[in-house]
C-alpha atoms as a PDB file:
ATOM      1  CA  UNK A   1       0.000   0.000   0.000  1.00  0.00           C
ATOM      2  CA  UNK A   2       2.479   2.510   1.038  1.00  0.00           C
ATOM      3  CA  UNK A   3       4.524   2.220  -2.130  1.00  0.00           C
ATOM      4  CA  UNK A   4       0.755   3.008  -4.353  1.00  0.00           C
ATOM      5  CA  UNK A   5      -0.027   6.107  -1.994  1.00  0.00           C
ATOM      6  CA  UNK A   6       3.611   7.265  -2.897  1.00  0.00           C
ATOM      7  CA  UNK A   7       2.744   7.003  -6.146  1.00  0.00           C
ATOM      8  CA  UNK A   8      -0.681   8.843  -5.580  1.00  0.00           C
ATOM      9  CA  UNK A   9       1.018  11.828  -3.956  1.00  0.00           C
ATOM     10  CA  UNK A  10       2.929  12.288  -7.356  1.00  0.00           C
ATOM     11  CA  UNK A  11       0.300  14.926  -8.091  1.00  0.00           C
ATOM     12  CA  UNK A  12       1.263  16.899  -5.102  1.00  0.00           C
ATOM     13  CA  UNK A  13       5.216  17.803  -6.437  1.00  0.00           C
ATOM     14  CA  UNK A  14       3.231  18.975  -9.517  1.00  0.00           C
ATOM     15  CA  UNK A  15       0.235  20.892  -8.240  1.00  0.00           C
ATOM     16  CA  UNK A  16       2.344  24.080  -7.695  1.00  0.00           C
ATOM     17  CA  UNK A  17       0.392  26.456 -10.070  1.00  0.00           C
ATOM     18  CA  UNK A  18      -3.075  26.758 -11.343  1.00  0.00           C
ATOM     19  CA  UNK A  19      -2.978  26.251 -15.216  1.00  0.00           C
ATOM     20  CA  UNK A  20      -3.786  28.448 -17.970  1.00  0.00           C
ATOM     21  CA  UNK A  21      -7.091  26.768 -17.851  1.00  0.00           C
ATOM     22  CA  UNK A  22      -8.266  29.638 -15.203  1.00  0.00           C
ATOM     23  CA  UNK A  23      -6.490  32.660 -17.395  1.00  0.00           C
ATOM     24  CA  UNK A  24      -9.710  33.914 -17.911  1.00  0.00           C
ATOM     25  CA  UNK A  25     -10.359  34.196 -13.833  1.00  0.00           C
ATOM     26  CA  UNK A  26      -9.679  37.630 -13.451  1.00  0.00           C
ATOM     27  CA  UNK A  27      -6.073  38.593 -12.846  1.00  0.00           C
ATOM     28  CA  UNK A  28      -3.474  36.019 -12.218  1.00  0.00           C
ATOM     29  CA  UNK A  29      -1.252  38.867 -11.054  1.00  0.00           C
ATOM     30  CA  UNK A  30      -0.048  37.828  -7.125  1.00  0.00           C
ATOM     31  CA  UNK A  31      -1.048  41.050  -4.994  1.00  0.00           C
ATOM     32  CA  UNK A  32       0.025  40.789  -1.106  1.00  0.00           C
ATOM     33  CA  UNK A  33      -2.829  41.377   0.795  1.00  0.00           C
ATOM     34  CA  UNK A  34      -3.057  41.724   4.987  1.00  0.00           C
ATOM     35  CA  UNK A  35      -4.239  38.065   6.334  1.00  0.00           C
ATOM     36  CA  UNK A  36      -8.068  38.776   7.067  1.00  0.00           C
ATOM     37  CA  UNK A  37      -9.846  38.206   9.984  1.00  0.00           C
ATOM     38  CA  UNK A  38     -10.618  34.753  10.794  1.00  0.00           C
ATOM     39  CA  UNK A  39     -12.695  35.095  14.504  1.00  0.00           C
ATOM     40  CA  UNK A  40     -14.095  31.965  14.412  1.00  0.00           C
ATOM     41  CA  UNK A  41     -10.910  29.862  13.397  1.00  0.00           C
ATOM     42  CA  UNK A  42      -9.854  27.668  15.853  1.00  0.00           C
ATOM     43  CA  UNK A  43      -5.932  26.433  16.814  1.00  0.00           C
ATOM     44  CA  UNK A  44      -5.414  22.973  16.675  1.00  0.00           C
ATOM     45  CA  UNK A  45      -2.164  22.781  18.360  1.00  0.00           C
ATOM     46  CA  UNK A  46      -0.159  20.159  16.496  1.00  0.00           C
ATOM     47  CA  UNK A  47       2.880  22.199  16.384  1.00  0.00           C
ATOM     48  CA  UNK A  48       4.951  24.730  13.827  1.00  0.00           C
ATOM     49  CA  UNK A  49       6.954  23.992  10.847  1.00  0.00           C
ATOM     50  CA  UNK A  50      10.566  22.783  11.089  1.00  0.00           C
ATOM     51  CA  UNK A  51      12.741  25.511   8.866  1.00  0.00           C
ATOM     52  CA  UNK A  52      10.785  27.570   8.526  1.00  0.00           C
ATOM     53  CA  UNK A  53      11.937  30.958   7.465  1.00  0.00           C
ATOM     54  CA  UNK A  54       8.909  33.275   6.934  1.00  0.00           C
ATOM     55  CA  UNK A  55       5.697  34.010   9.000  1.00  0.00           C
ATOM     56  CA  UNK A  56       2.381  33.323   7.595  1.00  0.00           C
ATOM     57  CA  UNK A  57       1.741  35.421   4.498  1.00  0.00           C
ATOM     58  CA  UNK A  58      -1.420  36.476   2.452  1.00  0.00           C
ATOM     59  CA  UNK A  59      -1.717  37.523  -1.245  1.00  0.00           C
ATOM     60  CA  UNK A  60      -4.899  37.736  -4.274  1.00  0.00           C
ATOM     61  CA  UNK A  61      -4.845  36.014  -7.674  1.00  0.00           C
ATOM     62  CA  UNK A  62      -7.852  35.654  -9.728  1.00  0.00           C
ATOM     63  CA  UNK A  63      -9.545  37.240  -7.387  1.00  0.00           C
ATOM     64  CA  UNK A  64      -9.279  34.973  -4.489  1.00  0.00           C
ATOM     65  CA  UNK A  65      -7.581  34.849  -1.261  1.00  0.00           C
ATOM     66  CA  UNK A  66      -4.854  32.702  -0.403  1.00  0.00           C
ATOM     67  CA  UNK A  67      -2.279  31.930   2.630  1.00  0.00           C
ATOM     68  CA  UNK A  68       0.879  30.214   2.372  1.00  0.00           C
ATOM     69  CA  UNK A  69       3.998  29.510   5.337  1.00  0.00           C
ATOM     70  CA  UNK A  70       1.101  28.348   7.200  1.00  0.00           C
ATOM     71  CA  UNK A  71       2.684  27.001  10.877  1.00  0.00           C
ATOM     72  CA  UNK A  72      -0.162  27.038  12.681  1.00  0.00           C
ATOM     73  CA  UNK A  73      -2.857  24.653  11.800  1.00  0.00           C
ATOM     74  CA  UNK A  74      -6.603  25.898  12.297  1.00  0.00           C
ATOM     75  CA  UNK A  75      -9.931  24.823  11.734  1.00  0.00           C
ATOM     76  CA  UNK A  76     -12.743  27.112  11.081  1.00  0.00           C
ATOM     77  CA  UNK A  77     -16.803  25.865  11.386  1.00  0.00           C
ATOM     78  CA  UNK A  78     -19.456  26.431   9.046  1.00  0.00           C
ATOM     79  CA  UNK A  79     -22.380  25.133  11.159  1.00  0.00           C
ATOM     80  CA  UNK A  80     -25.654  24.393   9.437  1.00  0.00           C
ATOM     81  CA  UNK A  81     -28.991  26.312  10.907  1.00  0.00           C
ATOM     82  CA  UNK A  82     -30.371  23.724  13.884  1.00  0.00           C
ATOM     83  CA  UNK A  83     -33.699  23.798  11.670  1.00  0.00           C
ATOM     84  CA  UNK A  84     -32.244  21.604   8.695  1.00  0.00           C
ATOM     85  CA  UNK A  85     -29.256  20.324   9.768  1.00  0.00           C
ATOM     86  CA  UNK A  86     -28.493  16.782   8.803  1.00  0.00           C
ATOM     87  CA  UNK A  87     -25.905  15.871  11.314  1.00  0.00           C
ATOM     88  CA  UNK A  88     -23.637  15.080   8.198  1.00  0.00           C
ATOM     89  CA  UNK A  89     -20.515  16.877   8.766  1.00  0.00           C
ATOM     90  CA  UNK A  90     -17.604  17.325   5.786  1.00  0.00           C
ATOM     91  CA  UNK A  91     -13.271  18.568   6.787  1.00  0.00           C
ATOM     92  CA  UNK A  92     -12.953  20.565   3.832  1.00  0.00           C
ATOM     93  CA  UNK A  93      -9.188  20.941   2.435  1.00  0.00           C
ATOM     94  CA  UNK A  94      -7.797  23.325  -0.006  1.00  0.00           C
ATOM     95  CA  UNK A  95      -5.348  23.011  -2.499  1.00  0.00           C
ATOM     96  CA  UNK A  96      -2.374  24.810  -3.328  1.00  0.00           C
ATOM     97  CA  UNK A  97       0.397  22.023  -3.783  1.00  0.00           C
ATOM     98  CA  UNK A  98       0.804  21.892   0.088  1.00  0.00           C
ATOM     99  CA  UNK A  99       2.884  25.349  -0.886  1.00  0.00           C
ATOM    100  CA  UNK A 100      -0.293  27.468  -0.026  1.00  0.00           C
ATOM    101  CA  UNK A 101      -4.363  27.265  -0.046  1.00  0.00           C
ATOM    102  CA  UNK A 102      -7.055  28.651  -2.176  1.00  0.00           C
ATOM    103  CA  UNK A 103      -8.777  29.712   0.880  1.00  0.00           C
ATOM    104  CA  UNK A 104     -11.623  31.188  -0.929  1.00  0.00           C
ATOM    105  CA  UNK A 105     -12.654  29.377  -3.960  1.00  0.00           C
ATOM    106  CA  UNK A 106     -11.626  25.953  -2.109  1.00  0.00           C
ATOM    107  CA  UNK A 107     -12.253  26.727   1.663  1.00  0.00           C
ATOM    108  CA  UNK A 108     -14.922  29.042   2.857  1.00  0.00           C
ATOM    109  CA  UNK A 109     -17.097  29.261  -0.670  1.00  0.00           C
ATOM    110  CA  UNK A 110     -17.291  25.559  -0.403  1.00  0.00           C
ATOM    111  CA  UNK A 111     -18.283  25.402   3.424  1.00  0.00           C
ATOM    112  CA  UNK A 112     -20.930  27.832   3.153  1.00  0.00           C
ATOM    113  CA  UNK A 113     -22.521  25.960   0.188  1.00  0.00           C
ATOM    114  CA  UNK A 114     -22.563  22.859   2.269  1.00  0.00           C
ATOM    115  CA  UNK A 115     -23.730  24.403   5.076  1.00  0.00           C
ATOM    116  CA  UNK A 116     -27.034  25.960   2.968  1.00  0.00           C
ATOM    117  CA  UNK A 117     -27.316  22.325   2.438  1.00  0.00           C
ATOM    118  CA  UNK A 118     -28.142  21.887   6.231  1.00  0.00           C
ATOM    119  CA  UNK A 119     -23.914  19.859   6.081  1.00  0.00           C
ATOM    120  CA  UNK A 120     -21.891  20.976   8.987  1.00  0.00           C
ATOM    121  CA  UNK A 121     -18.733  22.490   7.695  1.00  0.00           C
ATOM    122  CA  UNK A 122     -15.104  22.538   8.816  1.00  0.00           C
ATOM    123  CA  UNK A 123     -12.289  24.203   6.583  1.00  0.00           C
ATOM    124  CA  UNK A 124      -9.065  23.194   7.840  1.00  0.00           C
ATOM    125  CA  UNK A 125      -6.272  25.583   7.086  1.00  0.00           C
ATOM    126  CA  UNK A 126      -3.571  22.856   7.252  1.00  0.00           C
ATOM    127  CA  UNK A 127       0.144  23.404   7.802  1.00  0.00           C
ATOM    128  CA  UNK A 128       2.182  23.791   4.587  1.00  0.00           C
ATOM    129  CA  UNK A 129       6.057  23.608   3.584  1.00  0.00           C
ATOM    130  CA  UNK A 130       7.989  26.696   3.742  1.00  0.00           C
ATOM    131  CA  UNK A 131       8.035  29.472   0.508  1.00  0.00           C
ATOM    132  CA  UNK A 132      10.284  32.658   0.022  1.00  0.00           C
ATOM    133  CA  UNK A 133       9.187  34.942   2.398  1.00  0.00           C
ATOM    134  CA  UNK A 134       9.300  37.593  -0.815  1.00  0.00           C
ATOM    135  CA  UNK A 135       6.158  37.566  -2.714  1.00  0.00           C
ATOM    136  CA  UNK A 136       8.204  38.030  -5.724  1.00  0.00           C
ATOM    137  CA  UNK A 137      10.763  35.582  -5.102  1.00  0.00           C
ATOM    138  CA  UNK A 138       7.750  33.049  -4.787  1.00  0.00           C
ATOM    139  CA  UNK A 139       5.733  34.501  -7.766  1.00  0.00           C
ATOM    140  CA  UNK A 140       9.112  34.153  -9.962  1.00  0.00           C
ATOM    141  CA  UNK A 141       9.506  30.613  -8.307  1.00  0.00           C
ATOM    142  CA  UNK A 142       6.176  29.217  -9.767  1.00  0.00           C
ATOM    143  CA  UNK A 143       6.147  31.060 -12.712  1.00  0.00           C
ATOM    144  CA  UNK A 144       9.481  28.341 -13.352  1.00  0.00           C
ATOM    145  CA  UNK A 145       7.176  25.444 -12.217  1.00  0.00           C
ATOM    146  CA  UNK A 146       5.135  26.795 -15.035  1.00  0.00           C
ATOM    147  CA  UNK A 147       7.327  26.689 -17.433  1.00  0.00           C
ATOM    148  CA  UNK A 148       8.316  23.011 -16.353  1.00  0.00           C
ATOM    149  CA  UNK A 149       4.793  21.963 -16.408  1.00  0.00           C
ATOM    150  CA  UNK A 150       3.865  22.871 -19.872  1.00  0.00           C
ATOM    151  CA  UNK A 151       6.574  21.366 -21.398  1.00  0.00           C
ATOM    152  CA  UNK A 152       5.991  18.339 -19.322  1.00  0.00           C
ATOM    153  CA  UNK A 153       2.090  17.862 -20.227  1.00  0.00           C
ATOM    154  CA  UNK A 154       3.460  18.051 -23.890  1.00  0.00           C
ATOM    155  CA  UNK A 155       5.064  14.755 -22.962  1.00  0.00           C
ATOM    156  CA  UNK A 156       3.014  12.002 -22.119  1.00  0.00           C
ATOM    157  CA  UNK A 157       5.238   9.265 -21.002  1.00  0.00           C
ATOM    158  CA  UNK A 158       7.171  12.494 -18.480  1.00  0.00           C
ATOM    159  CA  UNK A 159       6.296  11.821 -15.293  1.00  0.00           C
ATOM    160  CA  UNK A 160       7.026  14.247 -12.201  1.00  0.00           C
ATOM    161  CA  UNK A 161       9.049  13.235  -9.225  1.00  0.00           C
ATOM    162  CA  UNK A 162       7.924  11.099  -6.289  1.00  0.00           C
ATOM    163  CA  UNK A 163       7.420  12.647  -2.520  1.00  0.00           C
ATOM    164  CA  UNK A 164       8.611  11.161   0.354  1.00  0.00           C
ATOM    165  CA  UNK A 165       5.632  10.474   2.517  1.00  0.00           C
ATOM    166  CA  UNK A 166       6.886  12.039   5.479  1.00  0.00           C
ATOM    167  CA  UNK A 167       6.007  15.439   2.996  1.00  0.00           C
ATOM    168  CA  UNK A 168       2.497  14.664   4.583  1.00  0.00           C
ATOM    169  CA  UNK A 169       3.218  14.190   8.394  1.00  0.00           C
ATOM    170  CA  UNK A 170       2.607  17.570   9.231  1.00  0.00           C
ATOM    171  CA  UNK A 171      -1.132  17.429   7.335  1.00  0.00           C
ATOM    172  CA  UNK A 172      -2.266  13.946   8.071  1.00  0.00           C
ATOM    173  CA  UNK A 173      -1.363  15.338  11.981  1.00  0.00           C
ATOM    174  CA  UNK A 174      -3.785  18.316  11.338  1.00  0.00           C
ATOM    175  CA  UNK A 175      -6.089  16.661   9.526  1.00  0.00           C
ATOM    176  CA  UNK A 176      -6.300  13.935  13.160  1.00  0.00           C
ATOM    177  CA  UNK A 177      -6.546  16.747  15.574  1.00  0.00           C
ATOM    178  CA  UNK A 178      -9.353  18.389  13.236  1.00  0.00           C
ATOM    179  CA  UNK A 179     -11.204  14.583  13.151  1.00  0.00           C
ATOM    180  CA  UNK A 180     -10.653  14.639  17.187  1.00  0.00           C
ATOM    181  CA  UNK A 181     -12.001  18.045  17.809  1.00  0.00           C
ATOM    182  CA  UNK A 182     -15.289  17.721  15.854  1.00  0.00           C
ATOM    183  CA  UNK A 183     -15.718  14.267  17.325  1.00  0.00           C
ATOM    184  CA  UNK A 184     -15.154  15.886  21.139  1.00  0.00           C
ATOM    185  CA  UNK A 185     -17.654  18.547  20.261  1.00  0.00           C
ATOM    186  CA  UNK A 186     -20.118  16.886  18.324  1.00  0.00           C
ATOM    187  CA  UNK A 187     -23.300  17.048  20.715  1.00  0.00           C
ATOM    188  CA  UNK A 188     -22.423  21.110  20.862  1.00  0.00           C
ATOM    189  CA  UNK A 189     -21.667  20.850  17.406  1.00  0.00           C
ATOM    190  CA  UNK A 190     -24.726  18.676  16.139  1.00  0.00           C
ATOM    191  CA  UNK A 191     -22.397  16.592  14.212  1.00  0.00           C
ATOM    192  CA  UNK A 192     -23.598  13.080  13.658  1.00  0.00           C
ATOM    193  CA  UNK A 193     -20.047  10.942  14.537  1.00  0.00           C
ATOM    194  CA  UNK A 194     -20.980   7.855  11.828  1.00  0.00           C
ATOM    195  CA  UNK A 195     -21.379  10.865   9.147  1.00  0.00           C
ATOM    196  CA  UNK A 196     -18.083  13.046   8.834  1.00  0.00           C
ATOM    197  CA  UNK A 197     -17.176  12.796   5.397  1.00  0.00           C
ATOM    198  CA  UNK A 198     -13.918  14.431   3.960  1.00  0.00           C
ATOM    199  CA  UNK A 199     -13.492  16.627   0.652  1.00  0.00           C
ATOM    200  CA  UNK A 200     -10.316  17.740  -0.413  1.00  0.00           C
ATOM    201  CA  UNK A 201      -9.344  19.868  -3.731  1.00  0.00           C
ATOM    202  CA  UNK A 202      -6.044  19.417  -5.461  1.00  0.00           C
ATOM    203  CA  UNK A 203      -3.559  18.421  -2.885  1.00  0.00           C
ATOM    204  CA  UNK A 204      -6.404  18.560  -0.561  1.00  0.00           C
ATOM    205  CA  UNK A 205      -7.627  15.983  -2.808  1.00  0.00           C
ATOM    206  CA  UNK A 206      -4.591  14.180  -2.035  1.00  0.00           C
ATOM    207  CA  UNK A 207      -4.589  14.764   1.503  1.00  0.00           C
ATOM    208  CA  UNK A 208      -8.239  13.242   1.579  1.00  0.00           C
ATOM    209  CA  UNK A 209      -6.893  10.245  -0.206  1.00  0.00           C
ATOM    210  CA  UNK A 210      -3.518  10.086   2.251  1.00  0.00           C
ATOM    211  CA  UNK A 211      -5.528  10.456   5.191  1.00  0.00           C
ATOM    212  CA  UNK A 212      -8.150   7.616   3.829  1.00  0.00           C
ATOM    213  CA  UNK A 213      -5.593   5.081   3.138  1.00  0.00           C
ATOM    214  CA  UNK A 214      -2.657   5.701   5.695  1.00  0.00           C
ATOM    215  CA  UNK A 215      -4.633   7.385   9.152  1.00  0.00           C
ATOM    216  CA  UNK A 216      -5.625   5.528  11.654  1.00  0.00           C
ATOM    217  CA  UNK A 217      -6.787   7.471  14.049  1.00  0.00           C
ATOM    218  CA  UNK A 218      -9.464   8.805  11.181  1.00  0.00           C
ATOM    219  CA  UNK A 219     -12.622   6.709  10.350  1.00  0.00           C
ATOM    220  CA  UNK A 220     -14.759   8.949   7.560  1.00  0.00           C
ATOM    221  CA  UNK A 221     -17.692   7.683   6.345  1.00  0.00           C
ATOM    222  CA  UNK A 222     -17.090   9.286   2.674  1.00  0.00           C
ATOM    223  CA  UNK A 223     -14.823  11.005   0.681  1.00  0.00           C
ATOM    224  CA  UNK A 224     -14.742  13.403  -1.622  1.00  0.00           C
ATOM    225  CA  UNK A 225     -11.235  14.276  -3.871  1.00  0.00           C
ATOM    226  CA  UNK A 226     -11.866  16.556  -6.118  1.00  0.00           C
ATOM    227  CA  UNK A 227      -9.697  17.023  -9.239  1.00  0.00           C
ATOM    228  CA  UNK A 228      -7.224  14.883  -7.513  1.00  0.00           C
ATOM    229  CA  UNK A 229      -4.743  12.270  -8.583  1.00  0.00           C
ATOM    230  CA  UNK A 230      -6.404   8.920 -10.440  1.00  0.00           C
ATOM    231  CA  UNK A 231      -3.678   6.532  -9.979  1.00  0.00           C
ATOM    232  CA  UNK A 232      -4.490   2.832  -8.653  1.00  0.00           C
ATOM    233  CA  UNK A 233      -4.106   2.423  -5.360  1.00  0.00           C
ATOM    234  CA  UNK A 234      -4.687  -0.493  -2.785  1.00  0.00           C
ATOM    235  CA  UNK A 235      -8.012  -0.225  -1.135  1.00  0.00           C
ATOM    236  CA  UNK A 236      -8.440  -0.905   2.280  1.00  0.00           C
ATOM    237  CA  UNK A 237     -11.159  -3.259   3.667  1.00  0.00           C
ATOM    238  CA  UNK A 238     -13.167  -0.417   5.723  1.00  0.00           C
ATOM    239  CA  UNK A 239     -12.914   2.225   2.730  1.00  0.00           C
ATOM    240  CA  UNK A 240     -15.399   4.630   2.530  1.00  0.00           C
ATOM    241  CA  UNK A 241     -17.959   5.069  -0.332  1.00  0.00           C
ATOM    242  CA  UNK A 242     -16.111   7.811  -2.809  1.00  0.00           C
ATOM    243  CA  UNK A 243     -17.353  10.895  -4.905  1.00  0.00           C
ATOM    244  CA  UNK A 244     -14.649  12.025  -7.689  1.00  0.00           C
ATOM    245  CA  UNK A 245     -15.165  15.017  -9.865  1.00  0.00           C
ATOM    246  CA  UNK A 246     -12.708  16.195 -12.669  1.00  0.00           C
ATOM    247  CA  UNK A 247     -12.415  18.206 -15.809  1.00  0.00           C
ATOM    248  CA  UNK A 248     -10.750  16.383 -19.301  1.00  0.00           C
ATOM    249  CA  UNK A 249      -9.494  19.301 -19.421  1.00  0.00           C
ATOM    250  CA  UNK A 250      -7.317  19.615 -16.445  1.00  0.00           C
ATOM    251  CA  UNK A 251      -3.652  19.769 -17.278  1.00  0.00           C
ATOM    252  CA  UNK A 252      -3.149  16.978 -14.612  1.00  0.00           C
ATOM    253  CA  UNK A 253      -5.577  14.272 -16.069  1.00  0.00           C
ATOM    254  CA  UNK A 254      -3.870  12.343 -18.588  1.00  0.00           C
ATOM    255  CA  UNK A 255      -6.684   9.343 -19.177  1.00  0.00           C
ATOM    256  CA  UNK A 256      -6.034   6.902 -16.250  1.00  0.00           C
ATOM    257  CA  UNK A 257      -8.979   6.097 -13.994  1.00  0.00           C
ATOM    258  CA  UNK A 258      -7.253   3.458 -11.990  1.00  0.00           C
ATOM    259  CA  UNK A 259      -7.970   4.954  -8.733  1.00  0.00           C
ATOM    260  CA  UNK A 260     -11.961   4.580  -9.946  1.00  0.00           C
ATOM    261  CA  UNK A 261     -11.235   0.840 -10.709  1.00  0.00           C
ATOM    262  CA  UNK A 262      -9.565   0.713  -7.396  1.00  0.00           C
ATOM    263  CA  UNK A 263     -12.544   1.150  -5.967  1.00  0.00           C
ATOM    264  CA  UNK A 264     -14.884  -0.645  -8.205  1.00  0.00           C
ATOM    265  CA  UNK A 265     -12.598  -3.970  -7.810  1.00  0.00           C
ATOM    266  CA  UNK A 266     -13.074  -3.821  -4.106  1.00  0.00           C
ATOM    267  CA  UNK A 267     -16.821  -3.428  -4.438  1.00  0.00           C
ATOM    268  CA  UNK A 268     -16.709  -0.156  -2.345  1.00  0.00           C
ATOM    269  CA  UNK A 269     -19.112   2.590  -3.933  1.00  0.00           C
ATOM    270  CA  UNK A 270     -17.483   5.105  -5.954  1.00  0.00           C
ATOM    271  CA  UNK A 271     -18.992   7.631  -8.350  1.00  0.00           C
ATOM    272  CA  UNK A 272     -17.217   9.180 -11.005  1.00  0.00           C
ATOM    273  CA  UNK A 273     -17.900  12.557 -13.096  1.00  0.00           C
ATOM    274  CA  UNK A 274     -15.469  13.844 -15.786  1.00  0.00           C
ATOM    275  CA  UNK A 275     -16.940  16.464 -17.389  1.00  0.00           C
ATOM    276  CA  UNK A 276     -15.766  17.864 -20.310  1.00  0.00           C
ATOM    277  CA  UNK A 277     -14.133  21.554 -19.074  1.00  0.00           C
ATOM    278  CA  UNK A 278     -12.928  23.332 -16.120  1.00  0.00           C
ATOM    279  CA  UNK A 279     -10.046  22.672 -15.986  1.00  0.00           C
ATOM    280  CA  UNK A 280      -7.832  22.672 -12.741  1.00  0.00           C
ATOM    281  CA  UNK A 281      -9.231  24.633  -9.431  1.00  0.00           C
ATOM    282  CA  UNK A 282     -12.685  25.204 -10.856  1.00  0.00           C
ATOM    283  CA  UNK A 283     -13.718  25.063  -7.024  1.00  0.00           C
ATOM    284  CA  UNK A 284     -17.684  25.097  -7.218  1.00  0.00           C
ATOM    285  CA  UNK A 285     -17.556  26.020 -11.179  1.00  0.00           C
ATOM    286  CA  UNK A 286     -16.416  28.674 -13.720  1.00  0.00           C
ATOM    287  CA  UNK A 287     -18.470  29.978 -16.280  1.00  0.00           C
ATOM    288  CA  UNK A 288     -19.700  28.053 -19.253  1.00  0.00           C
ATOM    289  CA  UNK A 289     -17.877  25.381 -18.154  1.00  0.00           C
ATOM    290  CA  UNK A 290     -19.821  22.011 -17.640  1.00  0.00           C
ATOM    291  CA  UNK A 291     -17.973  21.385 -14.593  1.00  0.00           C
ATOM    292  CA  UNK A 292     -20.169  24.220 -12.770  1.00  0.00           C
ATOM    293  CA  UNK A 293     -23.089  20.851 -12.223  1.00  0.00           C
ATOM    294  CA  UNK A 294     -20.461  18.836  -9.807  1.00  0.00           C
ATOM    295  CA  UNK A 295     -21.690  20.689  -6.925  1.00  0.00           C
ATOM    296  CA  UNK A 296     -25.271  19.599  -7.290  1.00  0.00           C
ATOM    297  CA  UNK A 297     -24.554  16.079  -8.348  1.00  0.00           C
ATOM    298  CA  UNK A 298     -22.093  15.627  -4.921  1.00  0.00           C
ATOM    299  CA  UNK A 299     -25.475  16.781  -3.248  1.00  0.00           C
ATOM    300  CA  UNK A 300     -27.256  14.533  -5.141  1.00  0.00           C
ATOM    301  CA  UNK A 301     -25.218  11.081  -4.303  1.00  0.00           C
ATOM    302  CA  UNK A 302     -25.170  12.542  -0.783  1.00  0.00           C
ATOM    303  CA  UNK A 303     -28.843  12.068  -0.472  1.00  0.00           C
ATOM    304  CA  UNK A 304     -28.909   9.161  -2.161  1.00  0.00           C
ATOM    305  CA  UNK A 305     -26.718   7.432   0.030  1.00  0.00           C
ATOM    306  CA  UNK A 306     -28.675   8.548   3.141  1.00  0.00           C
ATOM    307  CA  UNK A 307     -26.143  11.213   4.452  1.00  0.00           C
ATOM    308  CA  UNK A 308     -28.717  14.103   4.277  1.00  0.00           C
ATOM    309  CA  UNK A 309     -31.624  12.684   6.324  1.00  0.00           C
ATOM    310  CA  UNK A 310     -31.861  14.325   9.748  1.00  0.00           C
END
C-alpha cells in the first residue's frame, strides 16, 4: 500500500500552479494582501513547521484569497442552521500544492454551500512547507514550475518526481486533531459521529486520499477528492464510499482512472464525473464550463446514500 499512496502523492510535487485553464479568472497577477480576519478559526495545536523561514503570508490572484507559510494549523466551522441540519458533517481541504491554499474558492465558498445544504462544515487551514518569504521571489519561483509543467504535459510518457511520505506528516497530523475536535464537540456541534465525510481539492484531494488510506486514528464515512490524482491504489477493507469530480481538461488528467477501478474492484461505492471543461481549481464552477453541475450532483449522491436525512 504505502509504495501506491507514494505514487498517488505524485500529483502533489506537480500541483504548484493553477494552469492556464483559469487565465480567464480575473487577474493572475499575485497582490500581497493583509491576512483577514478569521474570529471563528480555531488552533489545533499540532505544532509549527521545522525551517521555517517566513511568518504566515497572504496575497490575491484571480480574485481569491490565499495563505501560504502556514505554521499554525486551524480549523474554522461552518455550522448548518439547527432547523435543517443533517448531522452530516464534511473537513474541507484546499489546495495549493501543500505550498499554499485557495482559501476562498476551495475553503470558505465551499463550506458555506454545504452548510445551505443543512452539512456541517469545517475548513481546515492545514500546515504547509515553507516558501520565500518575498512575494516576488515566490511569484518568480512558480512562474518556473510553469514553465516546467507545460513542457511536461506536452510529454506524455514524463512523469514528475515522487514525494517522500513524510512530505504529509505535518497534514495527516492536522487533519487527526481536526477529526478529534469535531468528534469531542459533536453534541455542541450537532455533528452526527458515523457521518463526517472528507473533501479535499487538489492536494487537498490528495490529503483526503492520504488520510483515507494511511490514518488511523481517522474513520470517515465518505470522501470526496476533487480534481485529484487517479492513480491505482490499494483499497483498504473499511474504505469509505467515494465521490470524484474532474475536468478532461485539467492539465493533470492524462486518461487513467485506476484509482476509480480501485474502488470498483473492491466493491466499495465510488462515483465518477469527468466532465468535459474546467479545468484545474474550478472550485464550485467557472463559467460556461460544464464542470459548474459537480456541486449539485455531490449533493445529489449525498442524499442518495442517506447522508442528508436528519
Amino acid at each position: 500500500m504505502q509504495s501506491q499512496l507514494i505514487n498517488f502523492l505524485k500529483i502533489f510535487a506537480v500541483v504548484c500552479i493553477w494552469f492556464s485553464s483559469n487565465a480567464f479568472a480575473q487577474d493572475p497577477k499575485m497582490y500581497p494582501i493583509d491576512a483577514p480576519k478569521e474570529p471563528n478559526a480555531i488552533p489545533l495545536k499540532t505544532g509549527g513547521v521545522a525551517n521555517q523561514p517566513a511568518k504566515e503570508s497572504w496575497f490575491r490572484q484571480w480574485g481569491d484569497p490565499m495563505a501560504r507559510n502556514i505554521t499554525e494549523a486551524t480549523l474554522t466551522p461552518f455550522l448548518a442552521d439547527p432547523k435543517k441540519a443533517t448531522g452530516t458533517t464534511v473537513i474541507v481541504a484546499p489546495g495549493g500544492g501543500v505550498m499554499w491554499l485557495s482559501m476562498g474558492n476551495e475553503g470558505w465558498e465551499v463550506a458555506e454551500a454545504l452548510a445551505a445544504q443543512g452539512i456541517n462544515a469545517f475548513v481546515l487551514k492545514y500546515r504547509l512547507n515553507p516558501t520565500p518569504a518575498s512575494l516576488e521571489e515566490f511569484e518568480n519561483q512558480l512562474k518556473q514550475r510553469t514553465a516546467d509543467m507545460e513542457k511536461a504535459s506536452k510529454d506524455k510518457n514524463a512523469k514528475p518526481p515522487e514525494r517522500s511520505n513524510r512530505d504529509l506528516t505535518n497534514q495527516l497530523q492536522d487533519v487527526e486533531a481536526a477529526y478529534a475536535m469535531i468528534t469531542s464537540r459533536a453534541k455542541e456541534w450537532n455533528v452526527n459521529v458515523n457521518k463526517i465525510g472528507m473533501m479535499g481539492f487538489s492536494a487537498g484531494a490528495g490529503l483526503t486520499m492520504a488520510t483515507t488510506l494511511q490514518s488511523k486514528k481517522v474513520k470517515l464515512a465518505f470522501i470526496s477528492p476533487i480534481y485529484g490524482g487517479l492513480d491505482a491504489v490499494e483499497v483498504p477493507k473499511n474504505a469509505p464510499p467515494m465521490f470524484v469530480a474532474l475536468a478532461a481538461d485539467d492539465f493533470l488528467f492524462r486518461g487513467d482512472t485506476g484509482l476509480i477501478k480501485s474502488w470498483y474492484d473492491a466493491k466499495i461505492p465510488v462515483e465518477f464525473h469527468l466532465y468535459q471543461n474546467g479545468g484545474h481549481g474550478f472550485g464550485l464552477g467557472n463559467p460556461d464550463r460544464t464542470s459548474n453541475k459537480w456541486f449539485d450532483a455531490y449533493i445529489h449522491w449525498l442524499n442518495v446514500n442517506g447522508f442528508l436525512k436528519p
